[in-house]
PDB file of N, CA and C in Angstrom:
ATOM      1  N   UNK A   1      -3.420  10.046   8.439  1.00  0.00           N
ATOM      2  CA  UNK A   1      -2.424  10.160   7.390  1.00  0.00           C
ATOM      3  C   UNK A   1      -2.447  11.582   6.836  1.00  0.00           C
ATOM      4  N   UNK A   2      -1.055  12.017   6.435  1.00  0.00           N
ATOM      5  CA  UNK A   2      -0.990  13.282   6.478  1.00  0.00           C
ATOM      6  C   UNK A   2      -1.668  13.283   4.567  1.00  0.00           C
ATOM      7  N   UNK A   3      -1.898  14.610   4.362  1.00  0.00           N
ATOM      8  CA  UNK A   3      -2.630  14.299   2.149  1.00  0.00           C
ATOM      9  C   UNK A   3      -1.321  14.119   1.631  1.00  0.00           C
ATOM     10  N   UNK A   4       0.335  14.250   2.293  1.00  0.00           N
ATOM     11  CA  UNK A   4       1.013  13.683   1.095  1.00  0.00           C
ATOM     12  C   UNK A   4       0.894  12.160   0.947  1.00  0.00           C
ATOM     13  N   UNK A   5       1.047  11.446   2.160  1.00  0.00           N
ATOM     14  CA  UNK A   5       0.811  10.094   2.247  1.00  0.00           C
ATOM     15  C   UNK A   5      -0.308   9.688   1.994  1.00  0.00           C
ATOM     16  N   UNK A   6      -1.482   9.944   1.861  1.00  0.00           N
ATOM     17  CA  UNK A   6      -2.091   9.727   1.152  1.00  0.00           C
ATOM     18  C   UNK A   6      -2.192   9.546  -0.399  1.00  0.00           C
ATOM     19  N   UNK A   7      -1.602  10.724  -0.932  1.00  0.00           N
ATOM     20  CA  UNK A   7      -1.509  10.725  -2.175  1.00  0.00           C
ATOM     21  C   UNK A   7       0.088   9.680  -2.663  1.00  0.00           C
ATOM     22  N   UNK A   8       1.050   9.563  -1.940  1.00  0.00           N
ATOM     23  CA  UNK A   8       1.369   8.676  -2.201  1.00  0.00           C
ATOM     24  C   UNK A   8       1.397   7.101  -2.333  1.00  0.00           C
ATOM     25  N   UNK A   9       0.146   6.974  -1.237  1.00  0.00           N
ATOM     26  CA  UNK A   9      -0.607   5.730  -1.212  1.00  0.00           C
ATOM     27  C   UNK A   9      -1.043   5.033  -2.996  1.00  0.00           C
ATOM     28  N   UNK A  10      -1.729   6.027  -2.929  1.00  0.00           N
ATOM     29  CA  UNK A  10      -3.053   5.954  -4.227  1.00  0.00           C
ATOM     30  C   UNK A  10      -1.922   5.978  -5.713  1.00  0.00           C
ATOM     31  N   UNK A  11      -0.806   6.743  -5.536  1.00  0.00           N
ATOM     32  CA  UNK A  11       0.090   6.634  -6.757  1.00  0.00           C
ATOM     33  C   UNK A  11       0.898   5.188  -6.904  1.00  0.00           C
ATOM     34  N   UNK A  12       1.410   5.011  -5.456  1.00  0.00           N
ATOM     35  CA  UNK A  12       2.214   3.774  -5.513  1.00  0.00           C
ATOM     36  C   UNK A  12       1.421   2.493  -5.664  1.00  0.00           C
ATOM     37  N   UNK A  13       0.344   2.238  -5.083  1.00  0.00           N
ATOM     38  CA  UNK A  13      -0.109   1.299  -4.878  1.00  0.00           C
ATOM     39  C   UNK A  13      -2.049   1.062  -5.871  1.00  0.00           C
ATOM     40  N   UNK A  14      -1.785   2.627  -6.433  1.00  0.00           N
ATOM     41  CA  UNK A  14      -2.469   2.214  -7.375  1.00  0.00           C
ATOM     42  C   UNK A  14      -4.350   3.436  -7.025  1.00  0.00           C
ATOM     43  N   UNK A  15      -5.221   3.246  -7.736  1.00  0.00           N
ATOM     44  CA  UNK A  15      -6.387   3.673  -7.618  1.00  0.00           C
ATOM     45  C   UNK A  15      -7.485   2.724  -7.132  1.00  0.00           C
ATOM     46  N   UNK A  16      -6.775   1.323  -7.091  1.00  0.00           N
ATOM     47  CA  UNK A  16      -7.347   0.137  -6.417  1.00  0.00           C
ATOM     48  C   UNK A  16      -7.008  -0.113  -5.137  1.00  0.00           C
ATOM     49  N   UNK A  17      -6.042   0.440  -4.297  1.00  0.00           N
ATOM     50  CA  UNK A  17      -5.059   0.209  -3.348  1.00  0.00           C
ATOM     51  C   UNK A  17      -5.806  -0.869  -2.135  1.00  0.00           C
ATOM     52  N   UNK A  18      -7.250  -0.916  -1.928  1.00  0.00           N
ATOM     53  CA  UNK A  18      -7.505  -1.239  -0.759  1.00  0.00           C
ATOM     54  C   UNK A  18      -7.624  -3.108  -0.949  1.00  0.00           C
ATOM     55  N   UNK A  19      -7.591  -3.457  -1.718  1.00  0.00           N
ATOM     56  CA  UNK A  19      -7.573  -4.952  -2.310  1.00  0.00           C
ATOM     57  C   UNK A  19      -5.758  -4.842  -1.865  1.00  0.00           C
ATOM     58  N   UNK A  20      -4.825  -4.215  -2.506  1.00  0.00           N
ATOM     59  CA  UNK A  20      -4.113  -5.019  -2.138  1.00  0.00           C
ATOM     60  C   UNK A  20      -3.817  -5.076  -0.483  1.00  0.00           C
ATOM     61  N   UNK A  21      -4.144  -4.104   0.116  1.00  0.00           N
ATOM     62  CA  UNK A  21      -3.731  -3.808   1.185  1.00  0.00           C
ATOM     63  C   UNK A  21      -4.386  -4.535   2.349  1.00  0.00           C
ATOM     64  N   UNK A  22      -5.640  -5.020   2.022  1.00  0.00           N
ATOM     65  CA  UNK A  22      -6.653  -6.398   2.829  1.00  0.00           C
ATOM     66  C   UNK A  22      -5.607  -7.527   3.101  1.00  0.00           C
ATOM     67  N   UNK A  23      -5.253  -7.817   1.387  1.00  0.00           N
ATOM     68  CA  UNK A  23      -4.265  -8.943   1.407  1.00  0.00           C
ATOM     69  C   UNK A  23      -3.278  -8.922   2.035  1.00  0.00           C
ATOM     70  N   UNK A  24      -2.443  -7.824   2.178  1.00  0.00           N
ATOM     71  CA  UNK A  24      -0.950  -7.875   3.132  1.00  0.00           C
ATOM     72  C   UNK A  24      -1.502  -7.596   4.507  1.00  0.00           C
ATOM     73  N   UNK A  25      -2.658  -6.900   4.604  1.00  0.00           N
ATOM     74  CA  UNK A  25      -2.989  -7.131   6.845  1.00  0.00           C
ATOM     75  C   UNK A  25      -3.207  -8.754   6.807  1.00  0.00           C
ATOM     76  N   UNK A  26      -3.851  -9.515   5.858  1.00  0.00           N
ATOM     77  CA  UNK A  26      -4.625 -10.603   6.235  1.00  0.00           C
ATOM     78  C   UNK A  26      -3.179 -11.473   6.307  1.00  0.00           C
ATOM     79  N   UNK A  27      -1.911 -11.468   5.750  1.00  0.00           N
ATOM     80  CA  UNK A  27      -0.813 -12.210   5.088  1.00  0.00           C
ATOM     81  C   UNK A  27       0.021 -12.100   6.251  1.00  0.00           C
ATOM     82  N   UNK A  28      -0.102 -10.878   7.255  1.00  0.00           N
ATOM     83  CA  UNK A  28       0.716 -10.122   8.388  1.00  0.00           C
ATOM     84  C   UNK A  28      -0.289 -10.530   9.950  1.00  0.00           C
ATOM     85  N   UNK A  29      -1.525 -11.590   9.318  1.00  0.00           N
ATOM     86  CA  UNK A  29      -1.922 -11.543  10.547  1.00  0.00           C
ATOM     87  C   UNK A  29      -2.929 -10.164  11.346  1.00  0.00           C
ATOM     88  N   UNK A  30      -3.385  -9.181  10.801  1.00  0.00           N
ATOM     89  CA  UNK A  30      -4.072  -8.388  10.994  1.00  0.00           C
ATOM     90  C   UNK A  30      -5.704  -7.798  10.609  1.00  0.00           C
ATOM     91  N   UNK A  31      -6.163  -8.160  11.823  1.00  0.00           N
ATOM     92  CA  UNK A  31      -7.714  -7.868  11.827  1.00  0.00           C
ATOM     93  C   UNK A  31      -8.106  -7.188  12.633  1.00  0.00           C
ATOM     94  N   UNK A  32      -9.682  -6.753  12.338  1.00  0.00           N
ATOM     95  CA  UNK A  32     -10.317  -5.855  12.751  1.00  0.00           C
ATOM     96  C   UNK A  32     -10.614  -5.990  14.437  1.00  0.00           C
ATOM     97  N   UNK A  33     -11.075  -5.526  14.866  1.00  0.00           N
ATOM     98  CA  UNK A  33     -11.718  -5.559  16.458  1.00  0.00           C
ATOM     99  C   UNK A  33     -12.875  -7.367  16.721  1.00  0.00           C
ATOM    100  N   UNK A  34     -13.228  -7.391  15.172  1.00  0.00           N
ATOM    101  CA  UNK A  34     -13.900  -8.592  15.588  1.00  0.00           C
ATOM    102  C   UNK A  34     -13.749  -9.964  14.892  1.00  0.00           C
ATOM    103  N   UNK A  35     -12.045  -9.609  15.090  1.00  0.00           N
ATOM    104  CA  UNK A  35     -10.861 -10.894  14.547  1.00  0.00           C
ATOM    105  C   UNK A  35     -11.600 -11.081  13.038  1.00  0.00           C
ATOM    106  N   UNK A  36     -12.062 -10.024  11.850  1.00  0.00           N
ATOM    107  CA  UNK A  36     -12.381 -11.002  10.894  1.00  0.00           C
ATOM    108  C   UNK A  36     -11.532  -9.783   9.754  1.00  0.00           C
ATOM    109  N   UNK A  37     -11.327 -10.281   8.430  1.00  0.00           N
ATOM    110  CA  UNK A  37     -10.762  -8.811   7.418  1.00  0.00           C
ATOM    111  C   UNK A  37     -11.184  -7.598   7.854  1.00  0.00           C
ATOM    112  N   UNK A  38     -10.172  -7.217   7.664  1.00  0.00           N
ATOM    113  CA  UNK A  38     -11.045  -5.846   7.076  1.00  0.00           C
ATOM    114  C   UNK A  38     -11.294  -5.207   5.875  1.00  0.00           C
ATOM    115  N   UNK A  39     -12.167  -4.842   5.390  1.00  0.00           N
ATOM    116  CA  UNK A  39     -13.123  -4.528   4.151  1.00  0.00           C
ATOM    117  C   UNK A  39     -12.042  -3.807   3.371  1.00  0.00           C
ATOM    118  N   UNK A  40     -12.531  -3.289   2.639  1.00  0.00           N
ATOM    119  CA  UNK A  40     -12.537  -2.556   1.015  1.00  0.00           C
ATOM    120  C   UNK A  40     -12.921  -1.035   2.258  1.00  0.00           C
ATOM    121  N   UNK A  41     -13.868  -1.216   2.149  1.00  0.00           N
ATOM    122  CA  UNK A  41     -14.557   0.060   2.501  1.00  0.00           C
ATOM    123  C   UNK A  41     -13.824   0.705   3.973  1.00  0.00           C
ATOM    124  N   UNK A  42     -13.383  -0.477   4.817  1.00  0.00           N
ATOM    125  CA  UNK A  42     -12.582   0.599   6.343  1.00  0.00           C
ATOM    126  C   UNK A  42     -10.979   0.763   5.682  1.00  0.00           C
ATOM    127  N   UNK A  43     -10.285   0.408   4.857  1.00  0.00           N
ATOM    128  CA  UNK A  43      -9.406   0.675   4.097  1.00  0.00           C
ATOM    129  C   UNK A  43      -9.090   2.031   4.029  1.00  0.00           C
ATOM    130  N   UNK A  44     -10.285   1.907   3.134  1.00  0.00           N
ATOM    131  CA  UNK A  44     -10.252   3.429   2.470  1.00  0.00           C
ATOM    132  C   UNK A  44     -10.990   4.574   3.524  1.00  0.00           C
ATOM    133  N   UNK A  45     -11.805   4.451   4.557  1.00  0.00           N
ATOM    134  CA  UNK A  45     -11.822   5.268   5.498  1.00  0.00           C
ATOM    135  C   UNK A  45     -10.875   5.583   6.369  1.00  0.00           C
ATOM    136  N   UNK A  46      -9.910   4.296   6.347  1.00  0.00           N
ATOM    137  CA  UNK A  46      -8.447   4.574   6.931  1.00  0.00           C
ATOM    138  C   UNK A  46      -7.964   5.389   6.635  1.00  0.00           C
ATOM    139  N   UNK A  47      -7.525   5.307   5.317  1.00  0.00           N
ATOM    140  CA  UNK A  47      -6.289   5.758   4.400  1.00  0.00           C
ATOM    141  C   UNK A  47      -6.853   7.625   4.865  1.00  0.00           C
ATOM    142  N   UNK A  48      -8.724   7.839   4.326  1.00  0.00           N
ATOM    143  CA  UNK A  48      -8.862   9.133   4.377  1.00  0.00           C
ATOM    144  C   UNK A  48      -8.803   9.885   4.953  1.00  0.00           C
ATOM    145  N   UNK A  49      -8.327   9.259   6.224  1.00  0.00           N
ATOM    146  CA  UNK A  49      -8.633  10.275   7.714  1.00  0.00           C
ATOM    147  C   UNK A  49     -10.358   9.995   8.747  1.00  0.00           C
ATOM    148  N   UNK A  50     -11.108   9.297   7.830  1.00  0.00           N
ATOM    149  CA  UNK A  50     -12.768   9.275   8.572  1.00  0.00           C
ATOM    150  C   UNK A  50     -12.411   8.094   9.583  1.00  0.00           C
ATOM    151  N   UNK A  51     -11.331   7.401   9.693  1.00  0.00           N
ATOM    152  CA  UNK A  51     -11.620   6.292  10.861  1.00  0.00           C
ATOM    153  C   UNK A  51     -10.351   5.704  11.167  1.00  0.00           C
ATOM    154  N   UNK A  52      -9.824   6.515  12.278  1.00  0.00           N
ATOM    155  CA  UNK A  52      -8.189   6.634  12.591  1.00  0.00           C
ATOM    156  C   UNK A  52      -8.105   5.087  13.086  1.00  0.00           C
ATOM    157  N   UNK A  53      -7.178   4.797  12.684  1.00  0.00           N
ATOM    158  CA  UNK A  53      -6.199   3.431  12.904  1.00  0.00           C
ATOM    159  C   UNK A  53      -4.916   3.032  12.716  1.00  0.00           C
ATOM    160  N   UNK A  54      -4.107   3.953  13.846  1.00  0.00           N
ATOM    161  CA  UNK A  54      -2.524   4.121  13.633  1.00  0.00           C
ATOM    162  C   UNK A  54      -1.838   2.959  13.391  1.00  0.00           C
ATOM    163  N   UNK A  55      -2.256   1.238  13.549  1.00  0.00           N
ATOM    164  CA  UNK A  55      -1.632   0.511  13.451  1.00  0.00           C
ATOM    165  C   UNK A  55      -1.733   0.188  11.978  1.00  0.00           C
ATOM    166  N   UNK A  56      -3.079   0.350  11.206  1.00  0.00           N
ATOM    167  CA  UNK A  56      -3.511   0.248   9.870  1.00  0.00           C
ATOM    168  C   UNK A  56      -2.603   0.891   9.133  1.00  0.00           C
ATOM    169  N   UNK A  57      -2.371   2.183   9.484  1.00  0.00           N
ATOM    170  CA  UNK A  57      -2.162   3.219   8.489  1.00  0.00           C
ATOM    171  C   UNK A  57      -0.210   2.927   8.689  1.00  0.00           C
ATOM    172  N   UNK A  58       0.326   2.397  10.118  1.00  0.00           N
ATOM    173  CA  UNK A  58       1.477   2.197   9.697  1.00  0.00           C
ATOM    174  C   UNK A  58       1.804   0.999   9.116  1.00  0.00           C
ATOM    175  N   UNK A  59       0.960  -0.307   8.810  1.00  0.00           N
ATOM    176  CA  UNK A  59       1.006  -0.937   7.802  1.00  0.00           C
ATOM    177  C   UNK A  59       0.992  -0.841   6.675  1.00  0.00           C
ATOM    178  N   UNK A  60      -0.165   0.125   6.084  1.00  0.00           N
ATOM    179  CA  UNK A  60       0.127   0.604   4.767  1.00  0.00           C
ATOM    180  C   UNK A  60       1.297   1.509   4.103  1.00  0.00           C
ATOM    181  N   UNK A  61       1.463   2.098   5.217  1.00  0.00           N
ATOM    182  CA  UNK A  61       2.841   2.850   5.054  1.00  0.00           C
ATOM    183  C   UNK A  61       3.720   2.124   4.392  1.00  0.00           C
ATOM    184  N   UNK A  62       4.218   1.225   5.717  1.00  0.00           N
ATOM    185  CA  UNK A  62       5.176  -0.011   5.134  1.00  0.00           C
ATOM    186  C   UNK A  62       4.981  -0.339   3.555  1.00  0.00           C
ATOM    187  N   UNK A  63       3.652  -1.259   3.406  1.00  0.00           N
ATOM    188  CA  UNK A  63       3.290  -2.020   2.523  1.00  0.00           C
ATOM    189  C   UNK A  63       3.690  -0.554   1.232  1.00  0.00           C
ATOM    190  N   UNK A  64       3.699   0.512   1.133  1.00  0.00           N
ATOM    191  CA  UNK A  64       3.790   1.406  -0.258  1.00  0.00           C
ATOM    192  C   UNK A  64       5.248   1.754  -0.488  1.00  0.00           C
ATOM    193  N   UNK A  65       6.040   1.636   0.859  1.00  0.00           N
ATOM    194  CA  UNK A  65       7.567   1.593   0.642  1.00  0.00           C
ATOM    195  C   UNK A  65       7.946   0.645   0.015  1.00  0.00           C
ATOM    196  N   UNK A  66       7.573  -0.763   0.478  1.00  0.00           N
ATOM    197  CA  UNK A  66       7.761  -1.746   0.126  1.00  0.00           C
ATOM    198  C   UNK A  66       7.565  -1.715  -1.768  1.00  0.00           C
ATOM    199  N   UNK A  67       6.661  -1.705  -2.046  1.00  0.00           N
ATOM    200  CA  UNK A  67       5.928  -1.699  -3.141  1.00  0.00           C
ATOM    201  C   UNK A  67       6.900  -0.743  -4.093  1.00  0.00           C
ATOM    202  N   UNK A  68       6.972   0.464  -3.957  1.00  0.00           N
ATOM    203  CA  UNK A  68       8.026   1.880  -4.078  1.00  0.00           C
ATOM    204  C   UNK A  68       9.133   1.318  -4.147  1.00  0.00           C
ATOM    205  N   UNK A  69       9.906   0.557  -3.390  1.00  0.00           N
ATOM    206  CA  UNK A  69      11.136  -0.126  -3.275  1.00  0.00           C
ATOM    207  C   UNK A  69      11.190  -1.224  -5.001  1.00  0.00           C
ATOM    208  N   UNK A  70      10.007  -2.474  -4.927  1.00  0.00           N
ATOM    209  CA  UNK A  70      10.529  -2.901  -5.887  1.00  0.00           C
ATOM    210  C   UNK A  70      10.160  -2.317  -7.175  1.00  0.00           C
ATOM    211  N   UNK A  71       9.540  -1.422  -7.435  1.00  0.00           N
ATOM    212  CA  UNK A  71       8.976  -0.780  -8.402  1.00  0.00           C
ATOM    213  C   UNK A  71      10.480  -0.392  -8.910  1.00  0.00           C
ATOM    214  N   UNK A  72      10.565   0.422  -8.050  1.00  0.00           N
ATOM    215  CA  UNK A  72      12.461   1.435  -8.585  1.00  0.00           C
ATOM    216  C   UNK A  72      13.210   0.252  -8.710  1.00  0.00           C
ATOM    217  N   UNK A  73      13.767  -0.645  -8.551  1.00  0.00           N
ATOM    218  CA  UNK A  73      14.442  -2.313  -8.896  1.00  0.00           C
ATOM    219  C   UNK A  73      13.818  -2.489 -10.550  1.00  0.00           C
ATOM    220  N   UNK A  74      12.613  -2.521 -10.287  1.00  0.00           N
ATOM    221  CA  UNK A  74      12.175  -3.062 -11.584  1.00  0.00           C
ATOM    222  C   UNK A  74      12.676  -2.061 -12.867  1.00  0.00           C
ATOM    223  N   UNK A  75      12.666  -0.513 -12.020  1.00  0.00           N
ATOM    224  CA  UNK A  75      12.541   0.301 -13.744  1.00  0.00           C
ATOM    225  C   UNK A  75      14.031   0.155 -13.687  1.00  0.00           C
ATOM    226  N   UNK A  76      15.175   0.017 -12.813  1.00  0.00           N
ATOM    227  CA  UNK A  76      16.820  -0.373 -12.941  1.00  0.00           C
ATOM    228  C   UNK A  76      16.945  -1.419 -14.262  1.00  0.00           C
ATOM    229  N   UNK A  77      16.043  -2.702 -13.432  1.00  0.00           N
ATOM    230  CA  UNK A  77      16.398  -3.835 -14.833  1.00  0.00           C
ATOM    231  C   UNK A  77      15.656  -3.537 -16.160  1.00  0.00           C
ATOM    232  N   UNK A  78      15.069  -2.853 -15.978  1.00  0.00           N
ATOM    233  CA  UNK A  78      14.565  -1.800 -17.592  1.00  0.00           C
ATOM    234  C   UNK A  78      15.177  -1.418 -18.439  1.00  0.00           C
ATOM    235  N   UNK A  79      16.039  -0.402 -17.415  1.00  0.00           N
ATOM    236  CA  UNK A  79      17.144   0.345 -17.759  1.00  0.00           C
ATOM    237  C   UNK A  79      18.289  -0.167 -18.734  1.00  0.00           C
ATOM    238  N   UNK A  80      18.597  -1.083 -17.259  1.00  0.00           N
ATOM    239  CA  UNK A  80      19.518  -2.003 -18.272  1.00  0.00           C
ATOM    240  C   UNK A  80      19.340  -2.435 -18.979  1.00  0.00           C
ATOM    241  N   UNK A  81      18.438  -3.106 -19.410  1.00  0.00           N
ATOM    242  CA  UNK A  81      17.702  -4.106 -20.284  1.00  0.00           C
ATOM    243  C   UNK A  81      17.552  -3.211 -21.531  1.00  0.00           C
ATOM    244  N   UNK A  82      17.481  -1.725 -21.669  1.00  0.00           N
ATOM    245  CA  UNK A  82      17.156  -0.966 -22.614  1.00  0.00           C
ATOM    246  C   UNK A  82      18.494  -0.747 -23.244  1.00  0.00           C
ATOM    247  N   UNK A  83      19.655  -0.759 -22.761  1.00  0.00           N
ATOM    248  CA  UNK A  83      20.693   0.119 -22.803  1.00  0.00           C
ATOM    249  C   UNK A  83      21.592  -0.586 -23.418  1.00  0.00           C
ATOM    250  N   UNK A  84      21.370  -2.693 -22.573  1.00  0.00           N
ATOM    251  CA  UNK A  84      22.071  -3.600 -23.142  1.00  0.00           C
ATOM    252  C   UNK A  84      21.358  -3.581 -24.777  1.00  0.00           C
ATOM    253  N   UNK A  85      20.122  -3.524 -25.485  1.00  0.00           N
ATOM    254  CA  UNK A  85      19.670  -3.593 -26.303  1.00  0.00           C
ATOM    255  C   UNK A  85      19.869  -2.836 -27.523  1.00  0.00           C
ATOM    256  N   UNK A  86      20.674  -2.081 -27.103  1.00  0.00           N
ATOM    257  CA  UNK A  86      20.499  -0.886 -28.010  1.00  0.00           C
ATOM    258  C   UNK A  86      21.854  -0.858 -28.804  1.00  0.00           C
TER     259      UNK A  86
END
C-alpha cells in the first residue's frame, strides 16, 4: 500500500481499523493460509507494507471506500437535517 492509502485507511476507518477489517474478511469469506482469521496483528502488518498481501490490501481498500461512501451520505442527512432546523 502506497503511505497515501495508508493514511487514508487509518483516517477513514479509524485508529482501530484492524478489528473492523477482521470482521469484513471473515463476513467476505476470507482467511489466512491456514483457513483460520486473520489477527489484529497481520492486519496491521498488511496495511504497513511488512507482509505483502495484494488480496488483503485490495479488500481493505474496498472496505474504506465503502465506509468513505456512507460516511459522506451520513454528513448529507446532517446537512439537511441542520438546514431543515434552522
Amino acid at each position: 500500500m502506497t503511505l497515501e492509502e495508508i493514511s487514508r485507511v487509518r483516517i477513514i476507518l479509524g485508529k482501530h481499523y484492524s478489528k473492523n477489517v477482521v470482521l469484513h474478511l471473515n463476513t467476505i469469506g476470507m482467511y489466512n493460509s491456514d483457513g483460520n482469521s486473520f489477527s489484529s496483528a497481520a492486519i496491521r502488518k498488511i496495511v504497513n507494507g511488512f507482509q505483502p498481501n495484494d488480496e488483503v490490501e485490495l479488500e481493505i481498500l474496498k472496505l474504506t471506500a465503502k465506509v468513505a461512501k456512507l460516511q459522506a451520505a451520513n454528513e448529507k442527512k446532517r446537512e439537511a437535517l441542520n438546514r431543515k432546523n434552522q
